[in-house]
N, C-alpha and C. Protein backbone atom coordinates (compact mmCIF):
# COMPACT_ATOMS: atom_id res chain seq x y z
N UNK A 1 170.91 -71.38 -40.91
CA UNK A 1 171.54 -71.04 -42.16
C UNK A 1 172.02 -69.60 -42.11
N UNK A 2 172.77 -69.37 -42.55
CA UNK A 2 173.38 -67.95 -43.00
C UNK A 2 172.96 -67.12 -43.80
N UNK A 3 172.58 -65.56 -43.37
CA UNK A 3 171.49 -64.77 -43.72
C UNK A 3 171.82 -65.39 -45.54
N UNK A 4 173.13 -65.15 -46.08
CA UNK A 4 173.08 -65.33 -47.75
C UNK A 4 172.84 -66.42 -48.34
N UNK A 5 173.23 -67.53 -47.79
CA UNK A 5 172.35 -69.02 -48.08
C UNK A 5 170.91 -68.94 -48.63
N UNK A 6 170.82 -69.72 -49.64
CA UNK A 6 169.31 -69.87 -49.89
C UNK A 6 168.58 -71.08 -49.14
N UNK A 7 167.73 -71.16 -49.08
CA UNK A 7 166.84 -72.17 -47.74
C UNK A 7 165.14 -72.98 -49.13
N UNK A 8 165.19 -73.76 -48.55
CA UNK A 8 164.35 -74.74 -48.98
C UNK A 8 163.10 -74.30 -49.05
N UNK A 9 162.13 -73.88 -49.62
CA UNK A 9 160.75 -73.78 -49.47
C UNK A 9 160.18 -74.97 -48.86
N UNK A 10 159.01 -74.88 -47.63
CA UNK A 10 158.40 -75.39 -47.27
C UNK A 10 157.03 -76.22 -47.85
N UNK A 11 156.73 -77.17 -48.02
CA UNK A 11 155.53 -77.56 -47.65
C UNK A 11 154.54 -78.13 -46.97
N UNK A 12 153.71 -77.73 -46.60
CA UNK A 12 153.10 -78.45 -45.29
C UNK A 12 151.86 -79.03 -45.98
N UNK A 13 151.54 -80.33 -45.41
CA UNK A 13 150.43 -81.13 -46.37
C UNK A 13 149.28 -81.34 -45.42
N UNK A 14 148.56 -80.79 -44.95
CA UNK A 14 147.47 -80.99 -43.89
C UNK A 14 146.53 -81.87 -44.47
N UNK A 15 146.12 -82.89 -43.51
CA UNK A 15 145.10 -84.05 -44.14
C UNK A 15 144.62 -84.93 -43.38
N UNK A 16 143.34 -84.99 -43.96
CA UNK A 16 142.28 -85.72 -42.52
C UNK A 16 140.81 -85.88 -43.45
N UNK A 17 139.47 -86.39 -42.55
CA UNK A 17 138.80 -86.51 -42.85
C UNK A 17 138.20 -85.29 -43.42
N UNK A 18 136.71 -85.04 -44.00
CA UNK A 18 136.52 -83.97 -43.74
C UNK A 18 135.52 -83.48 -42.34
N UNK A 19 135.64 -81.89 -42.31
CA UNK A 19 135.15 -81.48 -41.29
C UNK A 19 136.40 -81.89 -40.07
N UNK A 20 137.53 -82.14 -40.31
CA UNK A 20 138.99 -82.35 -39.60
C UNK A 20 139.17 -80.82 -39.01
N UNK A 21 139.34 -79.66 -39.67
CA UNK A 21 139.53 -78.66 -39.55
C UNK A 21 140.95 -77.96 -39.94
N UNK A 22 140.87 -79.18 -41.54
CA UNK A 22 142.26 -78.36 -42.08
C UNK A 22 142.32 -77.57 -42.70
N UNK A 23 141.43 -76.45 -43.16
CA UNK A 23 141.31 -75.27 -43.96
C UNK A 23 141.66 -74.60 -42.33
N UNK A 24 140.85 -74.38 -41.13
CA UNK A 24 140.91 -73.68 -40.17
C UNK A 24 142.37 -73.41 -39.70
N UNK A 25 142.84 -74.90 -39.33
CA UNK A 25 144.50 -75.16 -39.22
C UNK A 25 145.47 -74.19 -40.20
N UNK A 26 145.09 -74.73 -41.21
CA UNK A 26 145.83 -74.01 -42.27
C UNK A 26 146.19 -72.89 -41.91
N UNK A 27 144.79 -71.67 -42.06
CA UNK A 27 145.16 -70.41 -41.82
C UNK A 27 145.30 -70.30 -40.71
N UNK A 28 145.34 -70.76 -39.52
CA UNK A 28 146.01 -70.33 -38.51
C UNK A 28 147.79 -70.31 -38.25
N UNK A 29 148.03 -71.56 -39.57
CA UNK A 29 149.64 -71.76 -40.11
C UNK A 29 149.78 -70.36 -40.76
N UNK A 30 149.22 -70.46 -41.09
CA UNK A 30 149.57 -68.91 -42.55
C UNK A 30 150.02 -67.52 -41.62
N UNK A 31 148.51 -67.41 -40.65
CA UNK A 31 148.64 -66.42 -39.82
C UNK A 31 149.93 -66.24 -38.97
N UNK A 32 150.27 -67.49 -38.62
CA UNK A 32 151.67 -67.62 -37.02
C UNK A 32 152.73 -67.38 -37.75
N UNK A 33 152.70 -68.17 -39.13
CA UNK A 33 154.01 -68.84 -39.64
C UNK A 33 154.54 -67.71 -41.36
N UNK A 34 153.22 -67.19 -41.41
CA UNK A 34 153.49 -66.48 -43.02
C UNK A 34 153.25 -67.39 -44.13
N UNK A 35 152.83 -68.22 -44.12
CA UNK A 35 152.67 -69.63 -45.28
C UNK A 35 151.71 -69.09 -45.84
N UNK A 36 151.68 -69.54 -47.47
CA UNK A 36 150.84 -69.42 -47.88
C UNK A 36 149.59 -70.51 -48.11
N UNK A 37 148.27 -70.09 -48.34
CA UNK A 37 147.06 -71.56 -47.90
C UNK A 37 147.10 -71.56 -49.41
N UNK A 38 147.06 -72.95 -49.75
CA UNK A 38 146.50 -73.97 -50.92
C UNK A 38 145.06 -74.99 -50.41
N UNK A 39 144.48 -74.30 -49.86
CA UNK A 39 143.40 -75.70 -49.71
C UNK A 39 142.74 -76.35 -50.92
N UNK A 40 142.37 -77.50 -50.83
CA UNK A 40 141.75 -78.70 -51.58
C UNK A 40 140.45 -77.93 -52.08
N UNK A 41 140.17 -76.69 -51.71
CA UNK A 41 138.41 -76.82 -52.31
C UNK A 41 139.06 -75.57 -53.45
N UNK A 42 140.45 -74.51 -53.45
CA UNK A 42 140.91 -73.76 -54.73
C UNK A 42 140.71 -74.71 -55.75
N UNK A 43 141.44 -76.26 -56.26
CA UNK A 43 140.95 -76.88 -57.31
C UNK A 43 139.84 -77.57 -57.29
N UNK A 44 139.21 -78.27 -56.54
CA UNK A 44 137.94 -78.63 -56.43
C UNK A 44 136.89 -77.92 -56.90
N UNK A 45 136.54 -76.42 -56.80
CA UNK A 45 135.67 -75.44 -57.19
C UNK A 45 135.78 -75.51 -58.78
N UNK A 46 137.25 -74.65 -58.96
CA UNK A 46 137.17 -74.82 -60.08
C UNK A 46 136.95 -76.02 -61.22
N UNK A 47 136.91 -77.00 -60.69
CA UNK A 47 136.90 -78.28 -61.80
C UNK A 47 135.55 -78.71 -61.70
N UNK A 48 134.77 -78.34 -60.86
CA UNK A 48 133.46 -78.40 -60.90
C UNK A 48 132.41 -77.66 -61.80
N UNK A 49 133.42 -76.50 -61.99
CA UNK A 49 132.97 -75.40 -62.85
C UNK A 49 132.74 -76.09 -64.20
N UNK A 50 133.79 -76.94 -64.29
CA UNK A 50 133.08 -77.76 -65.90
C UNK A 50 133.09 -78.90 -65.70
N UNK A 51 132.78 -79.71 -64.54
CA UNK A 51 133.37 -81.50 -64.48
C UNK A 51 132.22 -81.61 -63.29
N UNK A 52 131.26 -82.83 -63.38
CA UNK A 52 130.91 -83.35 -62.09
C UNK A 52 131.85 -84.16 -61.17
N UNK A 53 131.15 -83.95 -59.86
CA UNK A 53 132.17 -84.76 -58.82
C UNK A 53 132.66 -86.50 -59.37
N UNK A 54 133.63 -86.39 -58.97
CA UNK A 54 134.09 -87.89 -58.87
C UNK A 54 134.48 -88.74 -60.60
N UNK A 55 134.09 -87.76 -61.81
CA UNK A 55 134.56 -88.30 -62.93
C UNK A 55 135.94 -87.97 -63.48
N UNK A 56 136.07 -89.08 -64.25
CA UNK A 56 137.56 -89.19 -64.53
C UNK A 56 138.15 -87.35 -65.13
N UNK A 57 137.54 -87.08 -65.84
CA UNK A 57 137.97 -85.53 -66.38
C UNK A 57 137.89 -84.28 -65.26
N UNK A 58 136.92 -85.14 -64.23
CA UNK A 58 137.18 -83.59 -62.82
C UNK A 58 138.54 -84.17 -62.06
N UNK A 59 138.44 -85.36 -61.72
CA UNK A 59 140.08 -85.87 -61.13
C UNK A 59 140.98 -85.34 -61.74
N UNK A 60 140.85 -84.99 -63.03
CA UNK A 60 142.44 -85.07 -63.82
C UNK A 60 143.05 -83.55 -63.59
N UNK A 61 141.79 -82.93 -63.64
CA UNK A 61 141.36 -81.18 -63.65
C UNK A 61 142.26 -80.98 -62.10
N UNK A 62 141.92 -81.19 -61.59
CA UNK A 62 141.85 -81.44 -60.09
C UNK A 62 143.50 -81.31 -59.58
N UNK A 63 144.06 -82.58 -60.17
CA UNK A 63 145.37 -82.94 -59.98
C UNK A 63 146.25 -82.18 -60.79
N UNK A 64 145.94 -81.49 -62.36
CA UNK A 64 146.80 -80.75 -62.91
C UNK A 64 146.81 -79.31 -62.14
N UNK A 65 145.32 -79.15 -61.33
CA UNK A 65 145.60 -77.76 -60.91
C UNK A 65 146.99 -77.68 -59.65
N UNK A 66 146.47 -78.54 -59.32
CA UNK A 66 146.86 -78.77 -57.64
C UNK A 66 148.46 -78.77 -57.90
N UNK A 67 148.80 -80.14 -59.04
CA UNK A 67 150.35 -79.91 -59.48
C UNK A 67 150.80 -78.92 -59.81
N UNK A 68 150.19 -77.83 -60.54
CA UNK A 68 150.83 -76.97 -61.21
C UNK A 68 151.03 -75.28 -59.80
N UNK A 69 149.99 -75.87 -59.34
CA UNK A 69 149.95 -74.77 -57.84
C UNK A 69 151.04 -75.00 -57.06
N UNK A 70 151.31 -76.37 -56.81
CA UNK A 70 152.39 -76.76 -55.41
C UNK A 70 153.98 -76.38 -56.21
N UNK A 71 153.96 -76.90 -57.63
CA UNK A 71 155.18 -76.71 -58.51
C UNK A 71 155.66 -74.83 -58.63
N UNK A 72 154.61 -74.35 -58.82
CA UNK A 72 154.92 -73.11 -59.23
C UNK A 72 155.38 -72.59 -57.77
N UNK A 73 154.89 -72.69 -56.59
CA UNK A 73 155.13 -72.44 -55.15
C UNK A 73 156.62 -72.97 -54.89
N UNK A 74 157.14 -73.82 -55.22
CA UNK A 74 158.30 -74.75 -54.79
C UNK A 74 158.89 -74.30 -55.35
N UNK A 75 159.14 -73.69 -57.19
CA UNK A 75 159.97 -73.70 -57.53
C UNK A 75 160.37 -71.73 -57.63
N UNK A 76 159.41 -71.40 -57.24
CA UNK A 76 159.66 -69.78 -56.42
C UNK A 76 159.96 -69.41 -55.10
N UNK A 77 160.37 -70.40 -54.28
CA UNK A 77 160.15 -70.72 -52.88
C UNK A 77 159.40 -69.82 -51.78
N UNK A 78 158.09 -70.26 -52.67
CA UNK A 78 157.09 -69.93 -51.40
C UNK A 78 156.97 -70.84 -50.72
N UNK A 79 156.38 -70.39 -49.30
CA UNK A 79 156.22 -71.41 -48.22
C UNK A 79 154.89 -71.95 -48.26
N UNK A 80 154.06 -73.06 -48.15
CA UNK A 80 152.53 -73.04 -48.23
C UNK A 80 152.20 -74.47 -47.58
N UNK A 81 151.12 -73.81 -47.05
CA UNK A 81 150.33 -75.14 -46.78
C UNK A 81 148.93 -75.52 -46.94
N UNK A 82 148.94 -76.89 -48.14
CA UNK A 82 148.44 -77.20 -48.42
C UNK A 82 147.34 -78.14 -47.61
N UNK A 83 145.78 -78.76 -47.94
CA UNK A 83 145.08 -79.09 -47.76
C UNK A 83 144.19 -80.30 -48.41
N UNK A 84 144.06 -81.53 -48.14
CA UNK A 84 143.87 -82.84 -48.57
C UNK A 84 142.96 -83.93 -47.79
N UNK A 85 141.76 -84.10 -48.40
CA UNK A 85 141.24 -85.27 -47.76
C UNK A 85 141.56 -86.50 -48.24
N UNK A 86 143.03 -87.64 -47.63
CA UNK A 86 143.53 -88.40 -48.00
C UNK A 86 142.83 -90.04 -47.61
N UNK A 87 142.28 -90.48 -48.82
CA UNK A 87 141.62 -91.83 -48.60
C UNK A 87 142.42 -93.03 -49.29
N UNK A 88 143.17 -93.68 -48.07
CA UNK A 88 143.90 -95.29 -48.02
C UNK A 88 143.23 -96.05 -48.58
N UNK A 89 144.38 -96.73 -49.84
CA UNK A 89 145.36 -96.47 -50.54
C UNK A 89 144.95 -95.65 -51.60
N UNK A 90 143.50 -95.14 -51.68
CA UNK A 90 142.93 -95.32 -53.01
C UNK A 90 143.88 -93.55 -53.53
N UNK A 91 144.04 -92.69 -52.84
CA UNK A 91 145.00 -91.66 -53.06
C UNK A 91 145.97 -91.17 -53.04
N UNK A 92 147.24 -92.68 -52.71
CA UNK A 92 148.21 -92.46 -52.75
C UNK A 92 149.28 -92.20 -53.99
N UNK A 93 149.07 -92.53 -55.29
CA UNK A 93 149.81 -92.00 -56.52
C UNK A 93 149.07 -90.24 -56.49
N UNK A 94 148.14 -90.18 -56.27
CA UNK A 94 148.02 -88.80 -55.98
C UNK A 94 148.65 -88.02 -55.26
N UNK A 95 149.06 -88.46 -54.08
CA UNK A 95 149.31 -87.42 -53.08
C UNK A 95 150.93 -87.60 -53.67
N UNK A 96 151.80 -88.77 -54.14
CA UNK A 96 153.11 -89.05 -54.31
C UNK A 96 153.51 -87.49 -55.79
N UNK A 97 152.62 -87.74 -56.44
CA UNK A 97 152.78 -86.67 -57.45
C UNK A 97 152.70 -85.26 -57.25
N UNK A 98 151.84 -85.06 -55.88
CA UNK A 98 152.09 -83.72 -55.33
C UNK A 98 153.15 -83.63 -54.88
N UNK A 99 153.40 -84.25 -53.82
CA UNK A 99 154.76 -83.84 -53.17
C UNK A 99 155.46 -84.22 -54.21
N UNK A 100 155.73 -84.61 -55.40
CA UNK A 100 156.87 -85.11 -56.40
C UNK A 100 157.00 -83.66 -57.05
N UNK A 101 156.23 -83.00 -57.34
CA UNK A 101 156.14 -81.93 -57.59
C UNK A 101 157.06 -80.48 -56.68
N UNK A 102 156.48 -81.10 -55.44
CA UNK A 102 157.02 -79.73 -54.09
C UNK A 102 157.98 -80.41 -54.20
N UNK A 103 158.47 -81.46 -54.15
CA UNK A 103 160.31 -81.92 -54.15
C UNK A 103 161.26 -81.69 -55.02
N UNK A 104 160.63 -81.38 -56.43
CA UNK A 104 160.98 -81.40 -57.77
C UNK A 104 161.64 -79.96 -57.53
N UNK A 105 160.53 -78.94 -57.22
CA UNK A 105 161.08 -77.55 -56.80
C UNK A 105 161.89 -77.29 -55.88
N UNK A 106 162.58 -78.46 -55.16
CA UNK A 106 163.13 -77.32 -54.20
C UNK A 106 162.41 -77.58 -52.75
N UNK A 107 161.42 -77.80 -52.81
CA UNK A 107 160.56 -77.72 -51.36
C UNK A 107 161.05 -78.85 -50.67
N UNK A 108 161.00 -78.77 -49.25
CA UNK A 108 160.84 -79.73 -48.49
C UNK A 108 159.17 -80.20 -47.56
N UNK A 109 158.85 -81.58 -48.22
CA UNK A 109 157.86 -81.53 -47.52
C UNK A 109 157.38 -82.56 -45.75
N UNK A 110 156.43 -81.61 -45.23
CA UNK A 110 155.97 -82.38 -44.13
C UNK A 110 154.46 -82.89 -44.33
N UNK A 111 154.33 -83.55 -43.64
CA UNK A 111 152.74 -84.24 -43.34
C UNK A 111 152.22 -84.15 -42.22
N UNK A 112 151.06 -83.83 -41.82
CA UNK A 112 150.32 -83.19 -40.81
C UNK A 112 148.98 -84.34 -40.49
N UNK A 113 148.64 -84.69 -40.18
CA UNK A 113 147.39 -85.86 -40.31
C UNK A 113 146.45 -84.73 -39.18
N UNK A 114 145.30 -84.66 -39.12
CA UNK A 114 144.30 -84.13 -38.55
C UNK A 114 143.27 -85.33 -38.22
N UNK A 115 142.91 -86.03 -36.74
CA UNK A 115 141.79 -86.62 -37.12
C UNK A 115 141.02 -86.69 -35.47
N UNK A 116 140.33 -85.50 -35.82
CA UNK A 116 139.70 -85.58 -34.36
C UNK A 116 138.17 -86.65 -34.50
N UNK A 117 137.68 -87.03 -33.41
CA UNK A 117 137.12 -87.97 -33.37
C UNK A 117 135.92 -87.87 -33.92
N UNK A 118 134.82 -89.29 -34.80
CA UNK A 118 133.85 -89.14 -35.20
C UNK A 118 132.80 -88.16 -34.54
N UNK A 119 132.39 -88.28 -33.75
CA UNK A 119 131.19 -87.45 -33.25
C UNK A 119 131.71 -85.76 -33.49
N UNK A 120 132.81 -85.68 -33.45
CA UNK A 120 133.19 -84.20 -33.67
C UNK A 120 132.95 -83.72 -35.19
N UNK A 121 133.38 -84.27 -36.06
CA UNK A 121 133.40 -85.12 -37.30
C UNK A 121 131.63 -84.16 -37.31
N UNK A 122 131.02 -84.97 -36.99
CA UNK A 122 129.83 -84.97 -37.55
C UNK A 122 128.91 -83.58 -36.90
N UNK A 123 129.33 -83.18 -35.75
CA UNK A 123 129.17 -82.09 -35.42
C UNK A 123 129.76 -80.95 -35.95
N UNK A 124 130.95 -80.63 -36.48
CA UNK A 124 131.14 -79.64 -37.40
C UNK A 124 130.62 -79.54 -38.73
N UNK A 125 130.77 -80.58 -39.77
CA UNK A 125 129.89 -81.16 -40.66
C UNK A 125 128.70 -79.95 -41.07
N UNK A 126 127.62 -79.68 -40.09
CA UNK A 126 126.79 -79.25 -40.08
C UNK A 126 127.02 -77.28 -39.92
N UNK A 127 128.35 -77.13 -39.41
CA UNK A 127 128.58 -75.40 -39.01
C UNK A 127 128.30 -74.87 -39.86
N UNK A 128 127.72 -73.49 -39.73
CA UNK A 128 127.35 -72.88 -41.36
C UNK A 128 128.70 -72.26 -41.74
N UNK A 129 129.92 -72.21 -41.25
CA UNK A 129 130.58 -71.72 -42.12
C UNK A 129 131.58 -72.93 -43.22
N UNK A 130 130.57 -73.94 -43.25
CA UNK A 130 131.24 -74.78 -44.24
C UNK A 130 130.64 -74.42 -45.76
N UNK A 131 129.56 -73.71 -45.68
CA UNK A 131 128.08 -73.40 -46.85
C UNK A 131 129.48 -72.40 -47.32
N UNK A 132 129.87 -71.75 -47.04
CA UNK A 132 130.96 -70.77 -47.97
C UNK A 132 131.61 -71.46 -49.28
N UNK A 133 132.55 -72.28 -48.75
CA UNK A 133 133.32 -72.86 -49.64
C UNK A 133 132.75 -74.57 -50.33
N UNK A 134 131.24 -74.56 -50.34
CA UNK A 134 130.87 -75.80 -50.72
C UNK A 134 131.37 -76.86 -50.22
N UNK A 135 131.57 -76.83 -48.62
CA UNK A 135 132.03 -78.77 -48.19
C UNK A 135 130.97 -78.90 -48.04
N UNK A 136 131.16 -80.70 -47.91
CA UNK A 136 130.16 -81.28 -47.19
C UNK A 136 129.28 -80.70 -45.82
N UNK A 137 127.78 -80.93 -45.99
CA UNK A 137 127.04 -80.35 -44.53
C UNK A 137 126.52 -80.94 -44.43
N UNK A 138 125.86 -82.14 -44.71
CA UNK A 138 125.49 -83.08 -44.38
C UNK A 138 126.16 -84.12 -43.94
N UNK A 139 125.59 -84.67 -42.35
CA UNK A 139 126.18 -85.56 -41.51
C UNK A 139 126.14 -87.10 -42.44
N UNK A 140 124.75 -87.67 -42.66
CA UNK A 140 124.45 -88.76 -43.46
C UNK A 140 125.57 -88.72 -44.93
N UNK A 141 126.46 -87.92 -45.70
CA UNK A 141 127.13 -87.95 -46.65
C UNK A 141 128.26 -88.19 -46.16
N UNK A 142 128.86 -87.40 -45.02
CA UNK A 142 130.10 -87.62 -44.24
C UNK A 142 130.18 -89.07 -43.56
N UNK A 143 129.01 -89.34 -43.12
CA UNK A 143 128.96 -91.21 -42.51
C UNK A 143 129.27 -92.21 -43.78
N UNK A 144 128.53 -91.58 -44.83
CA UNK A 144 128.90 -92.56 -45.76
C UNK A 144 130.19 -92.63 -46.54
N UNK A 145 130.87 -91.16 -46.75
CA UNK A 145 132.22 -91.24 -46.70
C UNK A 145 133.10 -92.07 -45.80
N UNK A 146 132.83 -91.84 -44.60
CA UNK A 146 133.64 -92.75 -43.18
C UNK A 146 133.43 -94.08 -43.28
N UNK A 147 132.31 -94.05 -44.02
CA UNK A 147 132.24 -95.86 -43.76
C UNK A 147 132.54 -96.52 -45.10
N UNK A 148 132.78 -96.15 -46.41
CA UNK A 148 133.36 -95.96 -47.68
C UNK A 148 134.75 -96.08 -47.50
N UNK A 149 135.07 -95.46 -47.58
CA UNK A 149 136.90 -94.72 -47.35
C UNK A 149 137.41 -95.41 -46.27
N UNK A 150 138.90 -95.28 -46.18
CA UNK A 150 139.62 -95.28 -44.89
C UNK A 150 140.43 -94.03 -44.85
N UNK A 151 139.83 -93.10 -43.91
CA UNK A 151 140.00 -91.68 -44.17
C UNK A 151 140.81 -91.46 -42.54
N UNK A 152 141.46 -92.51 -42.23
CA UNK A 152 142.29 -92.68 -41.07
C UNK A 152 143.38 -93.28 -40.93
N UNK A 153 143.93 -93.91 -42.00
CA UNK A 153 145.04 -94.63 -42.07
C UNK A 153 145.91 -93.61 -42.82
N UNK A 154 147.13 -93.31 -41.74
CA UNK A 154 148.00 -91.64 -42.39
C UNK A 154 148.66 -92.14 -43.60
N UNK A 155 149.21 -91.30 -44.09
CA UNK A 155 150.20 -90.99 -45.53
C UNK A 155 151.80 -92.18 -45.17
N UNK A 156 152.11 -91.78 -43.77
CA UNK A 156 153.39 -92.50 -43.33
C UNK A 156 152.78 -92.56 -42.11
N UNK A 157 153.64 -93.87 -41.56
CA UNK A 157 153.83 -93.72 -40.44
C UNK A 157 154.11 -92.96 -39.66
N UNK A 158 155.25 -92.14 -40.05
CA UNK A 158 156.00 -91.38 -38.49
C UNK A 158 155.22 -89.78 -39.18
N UNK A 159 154.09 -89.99 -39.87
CA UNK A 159 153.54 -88.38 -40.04
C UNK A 159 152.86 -87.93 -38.51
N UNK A 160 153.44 -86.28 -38.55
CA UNK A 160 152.32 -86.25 -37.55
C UNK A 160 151.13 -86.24 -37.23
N UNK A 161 150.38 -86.99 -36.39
CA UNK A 161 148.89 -87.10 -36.38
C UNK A 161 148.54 -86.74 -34.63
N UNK A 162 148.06 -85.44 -35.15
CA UNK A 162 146.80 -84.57 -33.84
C UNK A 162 145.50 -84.99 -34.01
N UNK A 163 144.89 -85.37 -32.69
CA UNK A 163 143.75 -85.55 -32.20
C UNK A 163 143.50 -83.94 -31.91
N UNK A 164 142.38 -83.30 -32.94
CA UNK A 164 142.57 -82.28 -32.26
C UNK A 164 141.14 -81.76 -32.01
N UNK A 165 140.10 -82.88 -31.50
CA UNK A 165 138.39 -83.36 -31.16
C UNK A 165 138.51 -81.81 -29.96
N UNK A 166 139.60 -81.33 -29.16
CA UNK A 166 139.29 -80.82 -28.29
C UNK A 166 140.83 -79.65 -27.71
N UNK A 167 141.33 -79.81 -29.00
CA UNK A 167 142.53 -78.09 -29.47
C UNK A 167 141.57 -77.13 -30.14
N UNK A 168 141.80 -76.05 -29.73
CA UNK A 168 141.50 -74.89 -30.51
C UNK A 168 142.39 -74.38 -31.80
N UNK A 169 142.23 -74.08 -32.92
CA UNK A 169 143.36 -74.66 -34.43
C UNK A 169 144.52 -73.59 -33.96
N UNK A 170 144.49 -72.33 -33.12
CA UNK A 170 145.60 -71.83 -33.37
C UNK A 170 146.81 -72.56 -32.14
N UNK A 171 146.18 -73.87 -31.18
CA UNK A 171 146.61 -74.47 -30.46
C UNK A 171 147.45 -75.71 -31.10
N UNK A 172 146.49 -76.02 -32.18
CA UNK A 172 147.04 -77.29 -33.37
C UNK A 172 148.07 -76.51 -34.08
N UNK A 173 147.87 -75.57 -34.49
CA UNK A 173 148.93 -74.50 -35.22
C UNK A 173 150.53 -74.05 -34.64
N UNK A 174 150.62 -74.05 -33.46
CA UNK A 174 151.21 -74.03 -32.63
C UNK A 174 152.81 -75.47 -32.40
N UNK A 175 151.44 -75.88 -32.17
CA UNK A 175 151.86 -77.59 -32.29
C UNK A 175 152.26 -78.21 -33.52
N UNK A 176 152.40 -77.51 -34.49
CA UNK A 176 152.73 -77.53 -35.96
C UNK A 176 154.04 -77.22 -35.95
N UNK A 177 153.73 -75.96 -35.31
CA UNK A 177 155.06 -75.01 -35.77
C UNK A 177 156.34 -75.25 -35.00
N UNK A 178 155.75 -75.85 -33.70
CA UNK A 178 156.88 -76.05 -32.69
C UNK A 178 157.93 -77.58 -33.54
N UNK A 179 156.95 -78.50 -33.74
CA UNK A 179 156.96 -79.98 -34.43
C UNK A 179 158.31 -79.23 -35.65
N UNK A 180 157.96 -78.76 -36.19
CA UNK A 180 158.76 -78.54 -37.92
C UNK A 180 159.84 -77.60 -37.59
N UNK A 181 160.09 -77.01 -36.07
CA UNK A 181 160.71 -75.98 -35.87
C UNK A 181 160.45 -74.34 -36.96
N UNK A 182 159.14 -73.93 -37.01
CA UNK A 182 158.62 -73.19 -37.93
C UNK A 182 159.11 -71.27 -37.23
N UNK A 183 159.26 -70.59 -37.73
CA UNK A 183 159.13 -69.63 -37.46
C UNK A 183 158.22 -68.47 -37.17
N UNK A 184 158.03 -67.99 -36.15
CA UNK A 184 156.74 -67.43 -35.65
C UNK A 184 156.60 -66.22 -36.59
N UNK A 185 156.17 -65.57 -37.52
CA UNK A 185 156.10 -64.57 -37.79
C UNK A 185 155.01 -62.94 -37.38
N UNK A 186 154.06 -63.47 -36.35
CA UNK A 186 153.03 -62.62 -35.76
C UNK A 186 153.24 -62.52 -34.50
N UNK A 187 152.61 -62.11 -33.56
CA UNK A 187 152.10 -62.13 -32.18
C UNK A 187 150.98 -62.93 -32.29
């Protein structure tokens, strides 16, 4: 495009099980690329603050934050990438209203699938730097998610999906950026 042209804000939708390593991914996007991070646990925290998990008034909390985050980003054209543990079909009018949102503004969005393999899965699970941001750390909660959910069947077909049981994230990050033709903004 031509330096005076205006250009599309980005969004990048990272999504996988948890313990995938899409908060890690993320900021390693942010770091290469200049994006800004939206991860899944910014509204999650807060809606917990007055809502238990999984009831209808923390979902709703949840989804107005998340909409009103990706909308306000899109329609200022920031670049960002966002963060999602996406469970088939049961979250798909969800995820359609996010990106309906980043499209609404202006953004163009991509999809990123993360799903490195169970045993990895369950070995990060446990890292202490998940105790920061309140994920899951328990292996037995994450099994029962995996075996609950279908936390492996992507958003689309032709999304991209990294095995990344055995990339290092600024290697997955990389592989992001090359994929979307992204712009390097660091060393």
């Amino acid at each position: 495009m031509a330096g005076t042209e205006s250009r599309s804000s980005r969004h990048i939708l990272v999504y996988g099980p948890p313990a995938a390593g899409k908060l890690t991914v993320a900021r390693c996007l942010a770091a290469q690329y200049g994006l800004k991070v939206l991860d899944n646990h910014v509204s999650v925290d807060a809606a917990l603050r007055l809502f238990d998990f999984g009831t209808r008034p923390y979902a709703d909390l949840v989804e107005t934050l998340r909409v009103a985050l990706l909308g306000a980003a899109a329609r200022e054209g920031v670049d960002v990438v966002s963060t999602l543990v996406y469970a088939h079909p049961v979250d798909r009018g969800h995820v359609d209203r996010l990106v309906g949102t980043s499209q609404a503004g202006g953004a163009v969005v991509t999809f990123v699938q993360l799903l490195p393999g169970r045993s990895v899965l369950e070995q990060r699970t446990s890292e202490p730097s998940r105790a920061e941001s309140g994920k899951i750390r328990e292996v037995a909660t994450l099994r029962r998610l995996l075996d609950s959910y279908d936390l492996s069947t992507p958003i689309h077909p032709g999304d991209l999906s990294i095995d990344n049981s055995d990339l290092h994230p600024e290697e997955v990050a990389a592989l992001i950026g090359q994929e979307f033709g992204l712009t390097r903004t660091s060393v």
